[in-house]
N, C-alpha and C. Protein backbone atom coordinates (compact mmCIF):
# COMPACT_ATOMS: atom_id res chain seq x y z
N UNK A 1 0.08 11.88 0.67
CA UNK A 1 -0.53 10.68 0.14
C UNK A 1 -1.56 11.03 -0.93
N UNK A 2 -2.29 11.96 -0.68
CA UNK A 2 -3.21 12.51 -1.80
C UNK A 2 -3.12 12.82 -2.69
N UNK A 3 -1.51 13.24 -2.93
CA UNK A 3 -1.14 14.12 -4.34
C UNK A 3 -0.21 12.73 -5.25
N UNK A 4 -1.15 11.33 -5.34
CA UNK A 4 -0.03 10.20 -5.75
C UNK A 4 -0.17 10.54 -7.50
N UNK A 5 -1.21 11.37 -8.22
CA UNK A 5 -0.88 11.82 -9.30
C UNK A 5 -0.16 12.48 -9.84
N UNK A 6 0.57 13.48 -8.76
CA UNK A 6 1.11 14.62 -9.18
C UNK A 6 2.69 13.75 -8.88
N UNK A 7 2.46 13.09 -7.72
CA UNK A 7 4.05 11.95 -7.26
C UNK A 7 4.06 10.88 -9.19
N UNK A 8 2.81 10.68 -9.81
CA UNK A 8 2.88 10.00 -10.84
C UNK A 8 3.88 10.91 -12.05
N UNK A 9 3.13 11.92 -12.20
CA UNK A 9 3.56 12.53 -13.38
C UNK A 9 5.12 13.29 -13.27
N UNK A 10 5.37 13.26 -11.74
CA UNK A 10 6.79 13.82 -11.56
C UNK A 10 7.48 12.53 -11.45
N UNK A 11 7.26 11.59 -11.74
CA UNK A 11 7.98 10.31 -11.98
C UNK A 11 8.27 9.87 -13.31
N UNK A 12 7.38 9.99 -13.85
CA UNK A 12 7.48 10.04 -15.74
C UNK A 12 8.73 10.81 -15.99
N UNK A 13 8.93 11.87 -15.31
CA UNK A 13 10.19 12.72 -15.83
C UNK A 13 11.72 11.83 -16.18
N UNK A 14 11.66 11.16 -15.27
CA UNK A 14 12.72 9.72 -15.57
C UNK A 14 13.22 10.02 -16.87
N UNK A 15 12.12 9.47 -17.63
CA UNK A 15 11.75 8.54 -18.84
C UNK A 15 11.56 10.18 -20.48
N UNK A 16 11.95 11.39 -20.15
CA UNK A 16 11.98 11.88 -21.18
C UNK A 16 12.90 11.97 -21.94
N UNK A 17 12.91 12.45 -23.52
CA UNK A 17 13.85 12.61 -24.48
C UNK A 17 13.89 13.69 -25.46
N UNK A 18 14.30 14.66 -24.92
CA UNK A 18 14.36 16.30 -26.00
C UNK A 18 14.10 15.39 -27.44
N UNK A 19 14.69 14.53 -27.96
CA UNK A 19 14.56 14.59 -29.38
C UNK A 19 13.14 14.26 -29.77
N UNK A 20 12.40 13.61 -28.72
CA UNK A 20 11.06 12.74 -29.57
C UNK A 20 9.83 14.21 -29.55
N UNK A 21 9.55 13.98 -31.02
CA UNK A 21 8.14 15.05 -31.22
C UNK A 21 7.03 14.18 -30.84
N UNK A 22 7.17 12.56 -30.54
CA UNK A 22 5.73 11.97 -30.45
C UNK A 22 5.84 11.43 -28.94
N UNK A 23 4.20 10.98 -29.11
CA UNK A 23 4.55 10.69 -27.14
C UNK A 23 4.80 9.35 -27.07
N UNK A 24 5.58 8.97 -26.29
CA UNK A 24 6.29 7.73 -26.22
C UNK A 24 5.43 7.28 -24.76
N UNK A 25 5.02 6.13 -24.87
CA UNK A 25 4.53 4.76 -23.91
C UNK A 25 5.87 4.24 -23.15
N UNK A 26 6.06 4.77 -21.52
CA UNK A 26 7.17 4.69 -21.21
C UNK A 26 6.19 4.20 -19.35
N UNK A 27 5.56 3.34 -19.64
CA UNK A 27 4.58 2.68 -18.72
C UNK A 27 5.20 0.96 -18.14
N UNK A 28 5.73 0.99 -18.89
CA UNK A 28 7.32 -0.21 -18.48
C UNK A 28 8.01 0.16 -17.31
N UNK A 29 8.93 1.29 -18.15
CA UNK A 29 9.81 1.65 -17.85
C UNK A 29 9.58 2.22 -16.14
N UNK A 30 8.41 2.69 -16.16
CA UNK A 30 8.24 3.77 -14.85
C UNK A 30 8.00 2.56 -13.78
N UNK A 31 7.07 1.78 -14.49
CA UNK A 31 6.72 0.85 -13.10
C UNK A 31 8.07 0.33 -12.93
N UNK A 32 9.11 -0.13 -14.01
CA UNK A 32 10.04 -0.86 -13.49
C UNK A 32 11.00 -0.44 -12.76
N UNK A 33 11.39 1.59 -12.87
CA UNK A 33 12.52 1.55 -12.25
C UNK A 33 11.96 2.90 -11.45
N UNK A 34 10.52 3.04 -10.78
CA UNK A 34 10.19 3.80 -9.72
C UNK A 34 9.41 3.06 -8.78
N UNK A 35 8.48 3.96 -7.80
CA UNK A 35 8.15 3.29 -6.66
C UNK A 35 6.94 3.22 -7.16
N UNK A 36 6.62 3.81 -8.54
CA UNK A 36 5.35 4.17 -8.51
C UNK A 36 3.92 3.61 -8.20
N UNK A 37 4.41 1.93 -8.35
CA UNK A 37 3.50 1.02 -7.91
C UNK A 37 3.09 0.72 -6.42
N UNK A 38 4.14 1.26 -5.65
CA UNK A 38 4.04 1.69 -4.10
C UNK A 38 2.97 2.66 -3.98
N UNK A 39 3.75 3.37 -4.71
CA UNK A 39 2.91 4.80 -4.20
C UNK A 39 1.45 4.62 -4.81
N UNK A 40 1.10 4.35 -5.82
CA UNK A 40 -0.61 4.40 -5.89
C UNK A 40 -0.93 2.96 -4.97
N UNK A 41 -0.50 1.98 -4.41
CA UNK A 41 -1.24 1.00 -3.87
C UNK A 41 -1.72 1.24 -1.98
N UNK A 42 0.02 2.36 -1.74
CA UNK A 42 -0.24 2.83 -0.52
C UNK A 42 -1.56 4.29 -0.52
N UNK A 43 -1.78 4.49 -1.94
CA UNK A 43 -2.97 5.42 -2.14
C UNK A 43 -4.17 4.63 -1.62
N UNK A 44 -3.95 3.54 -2.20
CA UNK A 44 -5.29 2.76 -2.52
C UNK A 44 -5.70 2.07 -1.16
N UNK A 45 -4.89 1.91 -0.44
CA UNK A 45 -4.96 1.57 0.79
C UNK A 45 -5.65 2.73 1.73
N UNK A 46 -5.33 4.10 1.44
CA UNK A 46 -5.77 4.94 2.48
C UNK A 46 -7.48 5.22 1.61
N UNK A 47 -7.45 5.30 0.46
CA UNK A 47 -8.41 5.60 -0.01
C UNK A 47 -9.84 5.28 -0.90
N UNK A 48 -9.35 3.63 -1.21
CA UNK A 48 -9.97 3.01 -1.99
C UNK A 48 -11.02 2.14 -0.82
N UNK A 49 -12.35 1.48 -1.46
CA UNK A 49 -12.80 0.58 0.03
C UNK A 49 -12.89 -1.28 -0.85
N UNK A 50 -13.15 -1.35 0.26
CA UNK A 50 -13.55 -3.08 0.06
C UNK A 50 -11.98 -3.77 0.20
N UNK A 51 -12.12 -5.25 1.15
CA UNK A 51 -10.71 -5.85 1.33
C UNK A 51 -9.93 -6.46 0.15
N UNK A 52 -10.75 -6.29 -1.35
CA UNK A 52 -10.09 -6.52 -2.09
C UNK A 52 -9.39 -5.75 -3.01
N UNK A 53 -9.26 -4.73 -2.60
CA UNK A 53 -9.20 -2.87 -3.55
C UNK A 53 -7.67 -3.34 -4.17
N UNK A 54 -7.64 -2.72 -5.12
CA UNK A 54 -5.69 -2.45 -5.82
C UNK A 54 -6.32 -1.33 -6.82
N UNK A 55 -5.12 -0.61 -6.98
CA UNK A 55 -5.00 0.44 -7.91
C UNK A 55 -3.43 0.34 -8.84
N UNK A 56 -3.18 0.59 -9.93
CA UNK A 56 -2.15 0.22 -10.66
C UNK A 56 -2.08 1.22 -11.91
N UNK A 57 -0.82 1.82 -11.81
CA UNK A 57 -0.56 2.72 -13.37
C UNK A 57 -0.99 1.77 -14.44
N UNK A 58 -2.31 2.27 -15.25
CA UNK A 58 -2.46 1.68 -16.26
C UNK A 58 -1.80 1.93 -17.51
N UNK A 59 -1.11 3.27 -17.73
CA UNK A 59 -0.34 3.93 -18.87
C UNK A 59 -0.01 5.19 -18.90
N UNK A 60 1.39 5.44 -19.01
CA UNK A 60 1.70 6.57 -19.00
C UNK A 60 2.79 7.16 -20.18
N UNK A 61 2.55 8.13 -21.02
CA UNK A 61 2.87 8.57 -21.80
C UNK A 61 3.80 10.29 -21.97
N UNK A 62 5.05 10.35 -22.85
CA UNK A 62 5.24 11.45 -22.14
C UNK A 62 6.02 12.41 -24.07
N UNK A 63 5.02 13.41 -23.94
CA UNK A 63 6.02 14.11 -25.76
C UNK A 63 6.50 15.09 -25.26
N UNK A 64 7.66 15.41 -26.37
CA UNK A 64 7.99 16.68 -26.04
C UNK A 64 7.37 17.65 -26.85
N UNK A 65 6.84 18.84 -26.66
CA UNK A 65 5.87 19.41 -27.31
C UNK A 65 6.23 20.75 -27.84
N UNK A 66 7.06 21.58 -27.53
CA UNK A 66 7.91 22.63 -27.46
C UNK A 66 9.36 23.40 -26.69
N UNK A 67 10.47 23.36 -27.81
CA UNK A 67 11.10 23.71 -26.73
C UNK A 67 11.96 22.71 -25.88
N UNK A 68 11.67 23.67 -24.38
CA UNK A 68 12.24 22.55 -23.24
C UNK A 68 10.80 22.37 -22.76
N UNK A 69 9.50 22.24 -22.86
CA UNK A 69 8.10 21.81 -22.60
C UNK A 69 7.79 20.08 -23.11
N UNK A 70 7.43 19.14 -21.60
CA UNK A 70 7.16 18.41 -22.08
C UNK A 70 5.61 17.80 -21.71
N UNK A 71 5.04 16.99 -21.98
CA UNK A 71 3.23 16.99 -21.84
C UNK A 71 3.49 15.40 -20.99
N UNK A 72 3.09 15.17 -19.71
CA UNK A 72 3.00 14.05 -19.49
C UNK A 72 1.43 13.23 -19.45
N UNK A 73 1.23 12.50 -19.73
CA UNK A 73 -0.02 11.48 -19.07
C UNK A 73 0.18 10.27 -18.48
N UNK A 74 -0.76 10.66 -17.34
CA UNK A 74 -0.21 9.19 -16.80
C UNK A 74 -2.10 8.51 -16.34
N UNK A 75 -2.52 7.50 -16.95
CA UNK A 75 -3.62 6.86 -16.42
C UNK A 75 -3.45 5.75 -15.20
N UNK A 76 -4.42 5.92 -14.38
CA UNK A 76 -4.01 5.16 -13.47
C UNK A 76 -5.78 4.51 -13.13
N UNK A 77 -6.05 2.90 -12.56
CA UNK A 77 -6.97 2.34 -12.47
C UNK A 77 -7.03 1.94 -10.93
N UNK A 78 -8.07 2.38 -10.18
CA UNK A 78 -8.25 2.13 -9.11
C UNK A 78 -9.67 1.11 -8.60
N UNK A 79 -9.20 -0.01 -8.28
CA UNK A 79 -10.30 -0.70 -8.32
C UNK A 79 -11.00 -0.63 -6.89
N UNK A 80 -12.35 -0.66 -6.27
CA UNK A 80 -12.54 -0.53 -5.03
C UNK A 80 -13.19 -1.91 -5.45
N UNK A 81 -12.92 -3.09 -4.25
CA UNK A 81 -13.58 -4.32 -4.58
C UNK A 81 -13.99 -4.92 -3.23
N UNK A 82 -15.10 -5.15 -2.71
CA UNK A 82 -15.56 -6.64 -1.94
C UNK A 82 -15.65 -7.57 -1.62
N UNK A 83 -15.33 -8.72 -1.27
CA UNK A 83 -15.30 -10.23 -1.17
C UNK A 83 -15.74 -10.79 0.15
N UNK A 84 -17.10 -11.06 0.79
CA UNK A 84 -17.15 -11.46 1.44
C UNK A 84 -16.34 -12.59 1.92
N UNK A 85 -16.24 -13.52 3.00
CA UNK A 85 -15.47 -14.42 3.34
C UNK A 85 -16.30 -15.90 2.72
N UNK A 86 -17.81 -16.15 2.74
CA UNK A 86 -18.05 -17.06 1.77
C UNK A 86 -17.95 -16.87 -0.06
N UNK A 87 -16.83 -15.99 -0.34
CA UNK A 87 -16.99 -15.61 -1.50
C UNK A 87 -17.98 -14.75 -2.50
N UNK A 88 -18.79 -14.51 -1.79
CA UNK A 88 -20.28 -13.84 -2.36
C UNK A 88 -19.09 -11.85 -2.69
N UNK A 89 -19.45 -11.37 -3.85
CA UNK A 89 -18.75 -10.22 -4.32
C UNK A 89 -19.43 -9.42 -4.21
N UNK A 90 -19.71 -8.50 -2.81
CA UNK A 90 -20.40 -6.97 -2.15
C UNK A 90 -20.54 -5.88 -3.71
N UNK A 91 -19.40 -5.61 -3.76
CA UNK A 91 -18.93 -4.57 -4.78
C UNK A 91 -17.61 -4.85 -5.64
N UNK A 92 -17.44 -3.94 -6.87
CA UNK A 92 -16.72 -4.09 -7.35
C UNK A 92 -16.85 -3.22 -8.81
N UNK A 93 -15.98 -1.75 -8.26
CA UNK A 93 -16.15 -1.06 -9.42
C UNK A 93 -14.86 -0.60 -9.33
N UNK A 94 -14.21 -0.34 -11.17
CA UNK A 94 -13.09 0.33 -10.85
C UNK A 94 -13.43 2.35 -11.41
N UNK A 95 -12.03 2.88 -10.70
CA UNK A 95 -12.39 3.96 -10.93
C UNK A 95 -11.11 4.43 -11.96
N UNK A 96 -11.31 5.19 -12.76
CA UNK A 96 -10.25 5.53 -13.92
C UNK A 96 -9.64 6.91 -13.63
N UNK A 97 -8.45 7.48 -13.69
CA UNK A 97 -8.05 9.13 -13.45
C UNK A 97 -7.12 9.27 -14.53
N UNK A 98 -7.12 10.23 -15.07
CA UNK A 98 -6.18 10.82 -15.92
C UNK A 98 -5.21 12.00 -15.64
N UNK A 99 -4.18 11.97 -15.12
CA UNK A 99 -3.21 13.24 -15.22
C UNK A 99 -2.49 13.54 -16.48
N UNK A 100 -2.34 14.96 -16.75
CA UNK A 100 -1.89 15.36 -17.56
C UNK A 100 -1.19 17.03 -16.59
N UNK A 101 0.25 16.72 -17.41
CA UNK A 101 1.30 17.37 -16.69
C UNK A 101 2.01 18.09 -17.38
N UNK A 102 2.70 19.41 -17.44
CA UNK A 102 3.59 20.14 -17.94
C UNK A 102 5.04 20.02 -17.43
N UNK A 103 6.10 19.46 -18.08
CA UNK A 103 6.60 19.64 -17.77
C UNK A 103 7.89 20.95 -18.14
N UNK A 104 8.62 21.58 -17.18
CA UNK A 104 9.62 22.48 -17.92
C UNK A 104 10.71 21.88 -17.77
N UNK A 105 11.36 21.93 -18.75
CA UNK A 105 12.64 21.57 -18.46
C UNK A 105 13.97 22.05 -17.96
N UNK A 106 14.08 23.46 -18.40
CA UNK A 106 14.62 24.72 -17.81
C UNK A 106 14.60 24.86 -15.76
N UNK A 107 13.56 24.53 -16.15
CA UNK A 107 13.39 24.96 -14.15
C UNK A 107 13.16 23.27 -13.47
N UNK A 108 13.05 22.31 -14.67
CA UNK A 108 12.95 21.04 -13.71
C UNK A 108 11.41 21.00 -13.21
N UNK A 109 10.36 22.12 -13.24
CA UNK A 109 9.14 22.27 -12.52
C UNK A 109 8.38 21.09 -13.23
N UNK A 110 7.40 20.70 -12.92
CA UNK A 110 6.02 19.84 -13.67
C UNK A 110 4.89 20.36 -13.06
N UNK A 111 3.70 21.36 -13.88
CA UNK A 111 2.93 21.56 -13.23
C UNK A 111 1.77 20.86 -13.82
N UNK A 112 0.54 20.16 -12.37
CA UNK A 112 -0.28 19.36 -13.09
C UNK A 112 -1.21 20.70 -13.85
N UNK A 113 -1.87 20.12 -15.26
CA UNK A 113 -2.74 20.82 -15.63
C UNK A 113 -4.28 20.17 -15.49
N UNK A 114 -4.78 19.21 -15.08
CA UNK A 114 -6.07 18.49 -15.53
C UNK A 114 -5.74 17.12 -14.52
N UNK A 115 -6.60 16.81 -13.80
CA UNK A 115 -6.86 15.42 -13.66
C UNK A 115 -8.65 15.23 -13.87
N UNK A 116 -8.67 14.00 -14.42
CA UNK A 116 -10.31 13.66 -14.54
C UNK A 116 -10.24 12.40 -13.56
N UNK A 117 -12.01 12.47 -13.40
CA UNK A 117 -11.63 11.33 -12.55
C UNK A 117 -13.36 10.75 -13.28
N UNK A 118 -13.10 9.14 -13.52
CA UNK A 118 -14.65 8.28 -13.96
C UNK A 118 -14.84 7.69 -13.38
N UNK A 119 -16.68 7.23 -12.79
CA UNK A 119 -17.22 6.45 -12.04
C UNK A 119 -16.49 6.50 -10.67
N UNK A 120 -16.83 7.75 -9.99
CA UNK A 120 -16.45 7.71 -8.89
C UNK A 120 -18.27 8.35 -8.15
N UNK A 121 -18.28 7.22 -7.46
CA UNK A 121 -19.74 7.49 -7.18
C UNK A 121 -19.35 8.39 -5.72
N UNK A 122 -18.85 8.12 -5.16
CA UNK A 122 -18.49 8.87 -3.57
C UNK A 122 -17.92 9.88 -3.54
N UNK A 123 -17.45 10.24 -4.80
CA UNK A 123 -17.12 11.62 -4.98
C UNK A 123 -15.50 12.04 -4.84
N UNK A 124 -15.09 11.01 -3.63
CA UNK A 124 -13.73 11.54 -2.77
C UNK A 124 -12.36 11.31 -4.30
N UNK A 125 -12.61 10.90 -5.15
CA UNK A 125 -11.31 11.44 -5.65
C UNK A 125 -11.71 12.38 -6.49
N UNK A 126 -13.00 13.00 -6.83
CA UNK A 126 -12.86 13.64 -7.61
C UNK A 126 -12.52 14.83 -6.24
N UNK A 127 -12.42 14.66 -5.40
CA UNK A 127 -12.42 16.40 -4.73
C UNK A 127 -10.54 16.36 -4.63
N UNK A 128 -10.26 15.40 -4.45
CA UNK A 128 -8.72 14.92 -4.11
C UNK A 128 -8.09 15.31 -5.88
N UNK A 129 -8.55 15.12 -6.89
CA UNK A 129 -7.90 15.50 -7.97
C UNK A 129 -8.41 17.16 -7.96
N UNK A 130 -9.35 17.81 -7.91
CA UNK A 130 -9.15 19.23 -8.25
C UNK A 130 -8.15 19.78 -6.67
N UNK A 131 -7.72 18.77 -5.99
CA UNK A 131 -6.64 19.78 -5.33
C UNK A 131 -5.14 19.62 -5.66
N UNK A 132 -5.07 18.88 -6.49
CA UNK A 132 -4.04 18.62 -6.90
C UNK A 132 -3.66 19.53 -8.73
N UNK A 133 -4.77 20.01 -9.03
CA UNK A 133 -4.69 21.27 -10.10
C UNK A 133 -4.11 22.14 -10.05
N UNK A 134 -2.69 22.53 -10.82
CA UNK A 134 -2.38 23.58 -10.44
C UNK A 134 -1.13 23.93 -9.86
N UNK A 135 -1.23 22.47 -8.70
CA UNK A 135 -0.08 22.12 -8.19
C UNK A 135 1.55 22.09 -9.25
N UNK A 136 2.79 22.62 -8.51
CA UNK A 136 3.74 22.34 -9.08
C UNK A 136 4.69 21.60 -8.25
N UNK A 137 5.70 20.61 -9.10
CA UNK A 137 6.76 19.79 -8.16
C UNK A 137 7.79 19.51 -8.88
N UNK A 138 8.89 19.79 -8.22
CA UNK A 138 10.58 20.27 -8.89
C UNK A 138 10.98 18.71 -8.73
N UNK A 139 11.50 18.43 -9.77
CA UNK A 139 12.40 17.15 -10.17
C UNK A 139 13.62 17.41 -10.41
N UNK A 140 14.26 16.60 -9.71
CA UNK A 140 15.80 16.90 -9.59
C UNK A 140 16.58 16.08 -10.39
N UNK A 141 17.66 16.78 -10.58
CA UNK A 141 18.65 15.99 -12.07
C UNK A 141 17.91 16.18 -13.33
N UNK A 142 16.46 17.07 -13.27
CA UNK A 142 16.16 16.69 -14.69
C UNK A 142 17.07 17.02 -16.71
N UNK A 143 17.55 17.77 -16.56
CA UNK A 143 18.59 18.59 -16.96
C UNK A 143 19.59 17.14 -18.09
N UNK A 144 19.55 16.42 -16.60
CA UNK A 144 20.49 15.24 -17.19
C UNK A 144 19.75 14.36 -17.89
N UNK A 145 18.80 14.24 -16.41
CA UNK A 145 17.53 12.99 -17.02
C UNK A 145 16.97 13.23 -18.67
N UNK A 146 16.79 14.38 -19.09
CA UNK A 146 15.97 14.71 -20.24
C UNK A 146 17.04 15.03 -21.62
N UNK A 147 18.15 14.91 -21.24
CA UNK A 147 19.19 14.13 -22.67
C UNK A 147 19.80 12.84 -22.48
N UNK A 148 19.41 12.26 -21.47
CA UNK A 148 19.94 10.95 -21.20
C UNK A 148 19.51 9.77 -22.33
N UNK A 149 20.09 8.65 -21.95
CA UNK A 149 19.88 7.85 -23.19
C UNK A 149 18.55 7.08 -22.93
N UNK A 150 17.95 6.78 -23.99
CA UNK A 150 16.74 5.94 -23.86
C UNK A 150 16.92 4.57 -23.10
N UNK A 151 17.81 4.05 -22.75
CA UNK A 151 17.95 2.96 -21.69
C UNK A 151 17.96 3.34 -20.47
């Protein structure tokens, strides 16, 4: 459940194209035909506070940069929110993360290189993103996925 960045950026893989040198906005596409909106909300559930919390891929982007090397980003917005039951609003801050991912294409691997994490006053995702540094995760079919057609 902790590693839903690294589950992010190995989901982008979907959505690559050997031919493009620029990074393509493929933040549609991912929410529309992965779980990915599962997977950060069942994040946000274990990890976010207040009964009004949601977290949601805000944008994810993916170039090819060299080669069979491709660079993913994926931003994602995690809101922790409050609502008392007479409506009165406890809290309500969101928190911002950035992954950025290597992908190979040769081996199918994506290893994360960087997650940041803003306005996280409690600290807990920033300790949850430096364990996810580093990390690598094999995507399958990519081979196909990454000359496939842009539809």
């Amino acid at each position: 459940m902790k590693t839903f960045i690294g589950y992010l950026i190995t989901a982008a893989c979907i959505f690559i194209f050997a031919a493009s040198g620029q990074a393509r906005d493929v933040t549609e596409r991912v929410i529309e035909r992965t779980d990915v909106e599962e997977q950060i909300r069942a994040f946000c559930a274990q990890y976010c506070q207040g009964n009004k919390s949601q977290g949601k891929l805000t944008r994810m982007t993916i170039e090819h940069v060299k080669k069979h090397y491709f660079k993913i980003l994926a931003d994602v917005t995690l809101l922790n929110r409050h609502v008392l039951g007479n409506g009165v609003e406890l809290f309500s801050y969101p928190i911002q993360a950035q992954g950025i991912g290597i992908l190979n294409g040769k081996t199918c691997s994506v290893r994360i290189e960087n997650i940041t994490v803003a306005n996280d006053p409690t600290g807990v995702f920033n300790r949850l993103a430096a364990e996810e540094k580093g990390n690598i995760y094999k995507i399958q079919d990519c081979a196909i996925l990454i000359s496939g057609p842009s539809n």
